[in-house]
C-alpha atoms as a PDB file:
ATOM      1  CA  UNK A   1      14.595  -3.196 -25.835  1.00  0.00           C
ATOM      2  CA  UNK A   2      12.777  -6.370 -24.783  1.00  0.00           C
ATOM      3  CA  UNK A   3      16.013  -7.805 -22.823  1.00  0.00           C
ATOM      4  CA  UNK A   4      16.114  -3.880 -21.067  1.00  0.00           C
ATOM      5  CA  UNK A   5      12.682  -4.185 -20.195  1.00  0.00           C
ATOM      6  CA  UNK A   6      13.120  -8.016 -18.957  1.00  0.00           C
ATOM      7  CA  UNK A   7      16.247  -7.106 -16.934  1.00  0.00           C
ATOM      8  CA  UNK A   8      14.126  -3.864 -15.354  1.00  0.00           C
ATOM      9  CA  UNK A   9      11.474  -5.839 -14.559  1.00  0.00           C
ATOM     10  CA  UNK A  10      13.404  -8.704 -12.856  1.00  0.00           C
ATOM     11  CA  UNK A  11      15.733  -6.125 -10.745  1.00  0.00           C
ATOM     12  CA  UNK A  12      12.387  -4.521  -9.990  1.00  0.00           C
ATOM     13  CA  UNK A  13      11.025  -7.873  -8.117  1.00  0.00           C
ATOM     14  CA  UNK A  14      14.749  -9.028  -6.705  1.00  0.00           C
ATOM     15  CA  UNK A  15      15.285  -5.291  -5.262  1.00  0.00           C
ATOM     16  CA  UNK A  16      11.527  -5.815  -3.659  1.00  0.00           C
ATOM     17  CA  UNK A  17      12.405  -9.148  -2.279  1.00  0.00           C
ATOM     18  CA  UNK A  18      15.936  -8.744  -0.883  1.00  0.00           C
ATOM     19  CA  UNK A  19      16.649  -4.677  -1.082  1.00  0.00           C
ATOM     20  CA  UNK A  20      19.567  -3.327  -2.826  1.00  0.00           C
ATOM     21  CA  UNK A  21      22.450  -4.333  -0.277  1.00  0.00           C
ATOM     22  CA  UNK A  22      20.547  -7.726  -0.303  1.00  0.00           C
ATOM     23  CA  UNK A  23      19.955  -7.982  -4.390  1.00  0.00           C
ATOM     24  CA  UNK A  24      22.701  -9.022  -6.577  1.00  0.00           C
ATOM     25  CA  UNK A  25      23.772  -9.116 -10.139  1.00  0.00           C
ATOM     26  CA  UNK A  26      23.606 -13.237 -10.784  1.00  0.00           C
ATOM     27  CA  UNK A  27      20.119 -13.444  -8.951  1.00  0.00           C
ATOM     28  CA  UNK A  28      18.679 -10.062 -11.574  1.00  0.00           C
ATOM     29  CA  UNK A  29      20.032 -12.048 -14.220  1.00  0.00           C
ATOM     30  CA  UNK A  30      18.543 -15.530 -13.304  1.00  0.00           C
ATOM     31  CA  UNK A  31      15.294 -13.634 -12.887  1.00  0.00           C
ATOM     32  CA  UNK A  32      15.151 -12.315 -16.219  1.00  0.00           C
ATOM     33  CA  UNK A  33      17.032 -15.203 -17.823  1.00  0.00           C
ATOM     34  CA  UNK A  34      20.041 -13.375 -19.498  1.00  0.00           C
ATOM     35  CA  UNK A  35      23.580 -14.394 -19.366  1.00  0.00           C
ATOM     36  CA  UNK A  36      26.440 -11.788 -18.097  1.00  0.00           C
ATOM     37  CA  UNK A  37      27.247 -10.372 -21.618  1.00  0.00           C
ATOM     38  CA  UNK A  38      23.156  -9.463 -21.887  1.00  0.00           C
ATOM     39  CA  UNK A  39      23.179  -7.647 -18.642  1.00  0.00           C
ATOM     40  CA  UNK A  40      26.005  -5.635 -19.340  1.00  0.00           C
ATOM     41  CA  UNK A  41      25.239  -4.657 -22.368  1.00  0.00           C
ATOM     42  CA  UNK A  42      22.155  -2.882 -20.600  1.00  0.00           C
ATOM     43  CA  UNK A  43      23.587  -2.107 -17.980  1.00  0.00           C
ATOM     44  CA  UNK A  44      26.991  -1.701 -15.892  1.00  0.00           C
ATOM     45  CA  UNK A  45      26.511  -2.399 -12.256  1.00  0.00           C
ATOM     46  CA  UNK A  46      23.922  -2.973  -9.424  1.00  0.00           C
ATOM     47  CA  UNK A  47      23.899   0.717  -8.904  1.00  0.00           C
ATOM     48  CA  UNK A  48      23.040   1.997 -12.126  1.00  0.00           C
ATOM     49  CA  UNK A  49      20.361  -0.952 -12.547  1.00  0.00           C
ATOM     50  CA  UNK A  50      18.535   0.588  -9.216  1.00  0.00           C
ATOM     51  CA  UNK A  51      18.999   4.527 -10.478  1.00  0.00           C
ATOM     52  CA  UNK A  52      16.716   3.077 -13.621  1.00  0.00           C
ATOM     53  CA  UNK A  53      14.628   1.835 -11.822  1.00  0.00           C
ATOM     54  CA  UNK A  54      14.209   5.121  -8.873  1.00  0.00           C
ATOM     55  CA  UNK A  55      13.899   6.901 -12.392  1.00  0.00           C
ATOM     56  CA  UNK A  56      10.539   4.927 -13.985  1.00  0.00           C
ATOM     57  CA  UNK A  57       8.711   5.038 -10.707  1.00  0.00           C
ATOM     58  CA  UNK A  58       6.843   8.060 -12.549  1.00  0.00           C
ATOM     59  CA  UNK A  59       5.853   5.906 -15.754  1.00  0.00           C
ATOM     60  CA  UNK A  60       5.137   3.117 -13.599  1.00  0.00           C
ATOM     61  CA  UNK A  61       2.115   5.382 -12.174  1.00  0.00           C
ATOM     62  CA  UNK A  62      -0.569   5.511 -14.734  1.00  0.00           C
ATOM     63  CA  UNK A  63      -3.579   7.446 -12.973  1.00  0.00           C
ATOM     64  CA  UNK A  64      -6.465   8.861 -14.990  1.00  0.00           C
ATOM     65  CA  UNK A  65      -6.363  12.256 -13.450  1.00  0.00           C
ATOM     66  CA  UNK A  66      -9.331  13.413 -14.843  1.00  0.00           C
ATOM     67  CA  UNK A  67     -10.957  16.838 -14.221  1.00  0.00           C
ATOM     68  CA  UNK A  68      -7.998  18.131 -11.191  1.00  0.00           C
ATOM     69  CA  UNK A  69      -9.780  18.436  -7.747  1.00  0.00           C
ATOM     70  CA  UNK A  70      -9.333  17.897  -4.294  1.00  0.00           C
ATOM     71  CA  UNK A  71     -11.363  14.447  -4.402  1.00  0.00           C
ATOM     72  CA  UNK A  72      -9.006  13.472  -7.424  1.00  0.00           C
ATOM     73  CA  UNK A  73      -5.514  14.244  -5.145  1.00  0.00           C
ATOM     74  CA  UNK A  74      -7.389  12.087  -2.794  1.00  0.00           C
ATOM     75  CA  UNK A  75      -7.908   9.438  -5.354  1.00  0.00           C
ATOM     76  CA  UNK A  76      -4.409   9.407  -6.830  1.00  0.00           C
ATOM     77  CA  UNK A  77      -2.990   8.662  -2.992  1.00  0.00           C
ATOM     78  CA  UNK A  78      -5.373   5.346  -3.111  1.00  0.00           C
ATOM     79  CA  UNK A  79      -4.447   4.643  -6.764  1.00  0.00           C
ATOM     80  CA  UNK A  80      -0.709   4.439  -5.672  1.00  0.00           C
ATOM     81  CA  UNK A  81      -1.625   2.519  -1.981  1.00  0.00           C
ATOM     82  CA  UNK A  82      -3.300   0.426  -4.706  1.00  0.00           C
ATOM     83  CA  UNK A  83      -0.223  -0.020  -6.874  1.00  0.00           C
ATOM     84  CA  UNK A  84       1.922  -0.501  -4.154  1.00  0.00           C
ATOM     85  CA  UNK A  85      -0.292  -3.597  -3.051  1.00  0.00           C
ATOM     86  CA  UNK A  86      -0.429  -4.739  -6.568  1.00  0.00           C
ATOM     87  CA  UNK A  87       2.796  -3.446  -8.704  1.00  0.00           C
ATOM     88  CA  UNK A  88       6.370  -5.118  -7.879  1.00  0.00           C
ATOM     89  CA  UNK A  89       7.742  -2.132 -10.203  1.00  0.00           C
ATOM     90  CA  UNK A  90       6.347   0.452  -8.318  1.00  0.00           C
ATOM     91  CA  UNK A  91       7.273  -1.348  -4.731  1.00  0.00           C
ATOM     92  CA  UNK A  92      10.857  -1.469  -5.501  1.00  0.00           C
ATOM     93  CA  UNK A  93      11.279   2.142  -6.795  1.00  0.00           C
ATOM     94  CA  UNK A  94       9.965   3.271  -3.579  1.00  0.00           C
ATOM     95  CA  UNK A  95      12.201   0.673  -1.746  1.00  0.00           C
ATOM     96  CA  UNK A  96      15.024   2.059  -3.532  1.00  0.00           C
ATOM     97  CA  UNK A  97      14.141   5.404  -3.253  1.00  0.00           C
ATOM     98  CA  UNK A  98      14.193   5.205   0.437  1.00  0.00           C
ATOM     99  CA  UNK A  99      17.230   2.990   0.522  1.00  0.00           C
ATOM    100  CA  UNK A 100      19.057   5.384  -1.803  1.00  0.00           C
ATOM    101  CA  UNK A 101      21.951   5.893   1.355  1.00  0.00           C
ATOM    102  CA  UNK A 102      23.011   2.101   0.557  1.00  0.00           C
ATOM    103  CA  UNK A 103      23.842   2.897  -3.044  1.00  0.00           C
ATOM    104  CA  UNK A 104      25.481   6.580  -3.723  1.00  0.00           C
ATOM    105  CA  UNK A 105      24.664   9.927  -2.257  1.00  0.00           C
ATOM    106  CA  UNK A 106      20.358  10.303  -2.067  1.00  0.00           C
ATOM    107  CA  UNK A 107      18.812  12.082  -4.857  1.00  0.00           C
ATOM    108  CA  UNK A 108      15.351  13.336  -3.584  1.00  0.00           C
ATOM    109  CA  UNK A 109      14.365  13.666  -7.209  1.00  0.00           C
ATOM    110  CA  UNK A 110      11.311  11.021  -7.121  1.00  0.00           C
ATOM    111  CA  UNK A 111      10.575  12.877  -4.116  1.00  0.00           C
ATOM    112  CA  UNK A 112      10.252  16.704  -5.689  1.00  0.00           C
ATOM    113  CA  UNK A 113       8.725  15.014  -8.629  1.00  0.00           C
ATOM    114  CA  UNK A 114       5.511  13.688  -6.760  1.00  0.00           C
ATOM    115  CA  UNK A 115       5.526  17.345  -4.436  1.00  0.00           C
ATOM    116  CA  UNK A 116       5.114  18.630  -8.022  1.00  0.00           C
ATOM    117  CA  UNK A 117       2.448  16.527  -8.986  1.00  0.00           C
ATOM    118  CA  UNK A 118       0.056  16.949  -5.779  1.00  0.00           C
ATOM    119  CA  UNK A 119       1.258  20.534  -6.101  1.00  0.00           C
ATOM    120  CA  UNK A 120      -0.993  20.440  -9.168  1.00  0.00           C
ATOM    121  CA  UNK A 121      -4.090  18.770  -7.761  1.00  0.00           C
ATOM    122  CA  UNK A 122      -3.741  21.666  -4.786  1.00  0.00           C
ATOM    123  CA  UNK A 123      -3.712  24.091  -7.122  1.00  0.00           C
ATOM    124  CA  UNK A 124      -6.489  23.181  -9.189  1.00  0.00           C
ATOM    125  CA  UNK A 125      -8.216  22.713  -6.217  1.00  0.00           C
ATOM    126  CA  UNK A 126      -7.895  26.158  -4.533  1.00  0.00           C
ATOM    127  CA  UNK A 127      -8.837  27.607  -8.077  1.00  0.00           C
ATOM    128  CA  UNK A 128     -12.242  25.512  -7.298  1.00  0.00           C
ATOM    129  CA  UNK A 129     -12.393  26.722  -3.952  1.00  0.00           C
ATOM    130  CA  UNK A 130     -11.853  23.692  -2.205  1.00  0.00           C
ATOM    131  CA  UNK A 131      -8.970  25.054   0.165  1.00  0.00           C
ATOM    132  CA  UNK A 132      -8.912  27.031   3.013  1.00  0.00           C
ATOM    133  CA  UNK A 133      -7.489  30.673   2.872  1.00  0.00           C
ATOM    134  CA  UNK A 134      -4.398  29.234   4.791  1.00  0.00           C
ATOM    135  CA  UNK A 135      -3.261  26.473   3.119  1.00  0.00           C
ATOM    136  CA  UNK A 136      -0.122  26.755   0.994  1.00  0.00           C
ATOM    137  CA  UNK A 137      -0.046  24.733  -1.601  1.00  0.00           C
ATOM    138  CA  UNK A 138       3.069  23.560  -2.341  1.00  0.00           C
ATOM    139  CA  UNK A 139       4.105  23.256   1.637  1.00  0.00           C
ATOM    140  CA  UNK A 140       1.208  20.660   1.933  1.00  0.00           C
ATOM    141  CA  UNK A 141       2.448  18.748  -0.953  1.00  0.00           C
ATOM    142  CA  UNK A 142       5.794  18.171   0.543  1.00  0.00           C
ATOM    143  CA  UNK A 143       3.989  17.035   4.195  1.00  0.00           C
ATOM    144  CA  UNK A 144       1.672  14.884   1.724  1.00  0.00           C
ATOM    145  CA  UNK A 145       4.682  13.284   0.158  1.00  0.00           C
ATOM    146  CA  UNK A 146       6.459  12.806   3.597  1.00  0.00           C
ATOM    147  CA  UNK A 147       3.273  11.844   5.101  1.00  0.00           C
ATOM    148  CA  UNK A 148       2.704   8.950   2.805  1.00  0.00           C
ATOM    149  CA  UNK A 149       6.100   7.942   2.853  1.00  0.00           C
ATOM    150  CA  UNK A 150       5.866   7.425   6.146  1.00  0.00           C
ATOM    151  CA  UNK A 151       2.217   5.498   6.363  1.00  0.00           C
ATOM    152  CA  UNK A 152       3.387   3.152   3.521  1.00  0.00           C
ATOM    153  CA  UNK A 153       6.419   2.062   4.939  1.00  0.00           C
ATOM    154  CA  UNK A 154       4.882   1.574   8.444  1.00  0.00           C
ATOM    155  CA  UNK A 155       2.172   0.000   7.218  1.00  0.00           C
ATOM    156  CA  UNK A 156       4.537  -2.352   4.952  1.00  0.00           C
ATOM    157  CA  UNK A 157       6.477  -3.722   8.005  1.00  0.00           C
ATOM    158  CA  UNK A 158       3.485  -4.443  10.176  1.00  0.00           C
ATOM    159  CA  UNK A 159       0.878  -5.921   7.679  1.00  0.00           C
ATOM    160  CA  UNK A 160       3.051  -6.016   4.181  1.00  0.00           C
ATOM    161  CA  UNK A 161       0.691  -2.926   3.125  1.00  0.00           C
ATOM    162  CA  UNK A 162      -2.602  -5.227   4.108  1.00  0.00           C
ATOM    163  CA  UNK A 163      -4.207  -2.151   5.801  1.00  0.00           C
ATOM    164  CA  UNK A 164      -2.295   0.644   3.688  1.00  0.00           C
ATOM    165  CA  UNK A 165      -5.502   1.741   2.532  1.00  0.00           C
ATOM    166  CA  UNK A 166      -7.255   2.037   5.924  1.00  0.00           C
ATOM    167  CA  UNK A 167      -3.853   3.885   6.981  1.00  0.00           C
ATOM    168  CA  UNK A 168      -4.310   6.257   4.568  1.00  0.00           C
ATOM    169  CA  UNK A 169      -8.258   7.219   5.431  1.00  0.00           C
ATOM    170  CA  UNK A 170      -6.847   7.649   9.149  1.00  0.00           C
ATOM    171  CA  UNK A 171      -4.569   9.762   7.766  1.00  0.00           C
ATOM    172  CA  UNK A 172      -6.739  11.599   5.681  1.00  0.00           C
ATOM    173  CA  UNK A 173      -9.215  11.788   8.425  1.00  0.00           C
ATOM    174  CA  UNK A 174      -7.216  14.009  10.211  1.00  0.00           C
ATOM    175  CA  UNK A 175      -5.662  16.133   7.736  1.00  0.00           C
ATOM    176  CA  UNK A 176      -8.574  17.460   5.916  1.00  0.00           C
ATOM    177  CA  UNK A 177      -9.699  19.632   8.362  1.00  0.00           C
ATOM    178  CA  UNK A 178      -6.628  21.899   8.215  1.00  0.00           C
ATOM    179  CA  UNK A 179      -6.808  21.858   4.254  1.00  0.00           C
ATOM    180  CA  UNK A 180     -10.449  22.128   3.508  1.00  0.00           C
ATOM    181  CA  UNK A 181     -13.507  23.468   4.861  1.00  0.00           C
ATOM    182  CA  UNK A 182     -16.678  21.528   5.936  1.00  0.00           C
ATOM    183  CA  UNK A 183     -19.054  22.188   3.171  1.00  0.00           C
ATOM    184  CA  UNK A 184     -16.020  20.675   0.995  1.00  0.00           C
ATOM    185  CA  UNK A 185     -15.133  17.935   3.210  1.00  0.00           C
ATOM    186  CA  UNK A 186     -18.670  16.756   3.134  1.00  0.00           C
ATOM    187  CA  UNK A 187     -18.506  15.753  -0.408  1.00  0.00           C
ATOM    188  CA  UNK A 188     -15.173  13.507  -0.132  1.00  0.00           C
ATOM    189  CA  UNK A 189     -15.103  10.648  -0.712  1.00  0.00           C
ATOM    190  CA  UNK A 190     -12.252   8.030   1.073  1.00  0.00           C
ATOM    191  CA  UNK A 191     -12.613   4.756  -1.463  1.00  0.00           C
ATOM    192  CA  UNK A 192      -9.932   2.725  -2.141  1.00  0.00           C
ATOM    193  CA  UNK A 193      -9.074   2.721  -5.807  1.00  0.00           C
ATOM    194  CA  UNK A 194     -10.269  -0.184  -8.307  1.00  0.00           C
ATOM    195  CA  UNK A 195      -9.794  -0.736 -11.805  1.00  0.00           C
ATOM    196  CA  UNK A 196     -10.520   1.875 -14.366  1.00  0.00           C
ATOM    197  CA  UNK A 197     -12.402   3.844 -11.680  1.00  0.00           C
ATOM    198  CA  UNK A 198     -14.215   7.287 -12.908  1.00  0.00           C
ATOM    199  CA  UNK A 199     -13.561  10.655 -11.867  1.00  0.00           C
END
């Protein structure tokens, strides 16, 4: 399990670095220091390697959701600008994820998987009363997900994710109006998302 995990986490930083048409077997297995027979005894090809790694970008998230609200959805989209800045596991899943065309016919798995989780936060929030009558939940999820997609890679190509967090208040800045009403909106808070941060 330890080689699995070193072979992972060294196709994690080779697929950030070069991409998946631009990684390759012998530089994964330099990175983790295995020979041939190690890697494929984990693990087949280049394409599999990148499908495990698409598949852990949920347990690579490990946010403290705390009591579900509207100022916690807001949170968790700074926790993972955060981990994006700081987590070479997380950065390559979402390389991958976008890059899936390169590799085998795109899964939008990862994808439904995070409109599911923001679905939750939405829903918890219009049982708080955070939401305006109009919103539907799950429809703002997806244009969340898609949203974010979007800001992050932007933001990767012109600053390598430098201003990803100020990206994503200026994006938040001008979605909240449609999703919540003022007396709500006037107790969010936009702060970018450190260490073992409360609720």
């Amino acid at each position: 399990m330890k080689t699995r995990e070193a072979i992972i986490y060294a196709a994690a930083h080779v697929f950030d670095e070069c991409g998946y048409s631009g990684a390759s077997i012998s530089k994964i297995m330099e990175h983790a220091g295995v020979t041939q027979g190690g890697m494929y005894f984990h693990f087949k090809s280049k394409q599999q390697l990148a499908l495990e790694v698409i598949a852990k970008q949920q347990e690579f998230v490990n946010f403290q959701v705390g009591e579900p609200s509207l100022q916690r959805l807001i949170d968790l989209t700074f926790f993972m600008a955060h981990a994006l800045q700081n987590s070479v596991l997380v950065r390559a899943s979402v390389r991958l994820a976008v890059e899936q065309g390169e590799f085998g016919k795109p899964d939008a798995t990862a994808y439904h998987e995070w409109v599911d989780q923001l679905s939750f936060f939405l829903y918890a929030a219009r049982e708080r009363g955070e939401l305006l009558d109009d919103v539907d939940e799950r429809e703002f999820a997806t244009l969340l997900t898609g949203a974010f997609t979007g800001v992050q890679i932007y933001s990767n190509i012109a600053t390598d994710r430098a201003d990803l967090h100020d990206r994503l208040a200026a994006l938040w800045k001008y979605t909240l109006p449609s999703l919540a009403p003022a007396h709500v909106r006037a107790n969010i808070v936009m702060r970018p998302y450190v260490q073992d941060q409360a609720a």
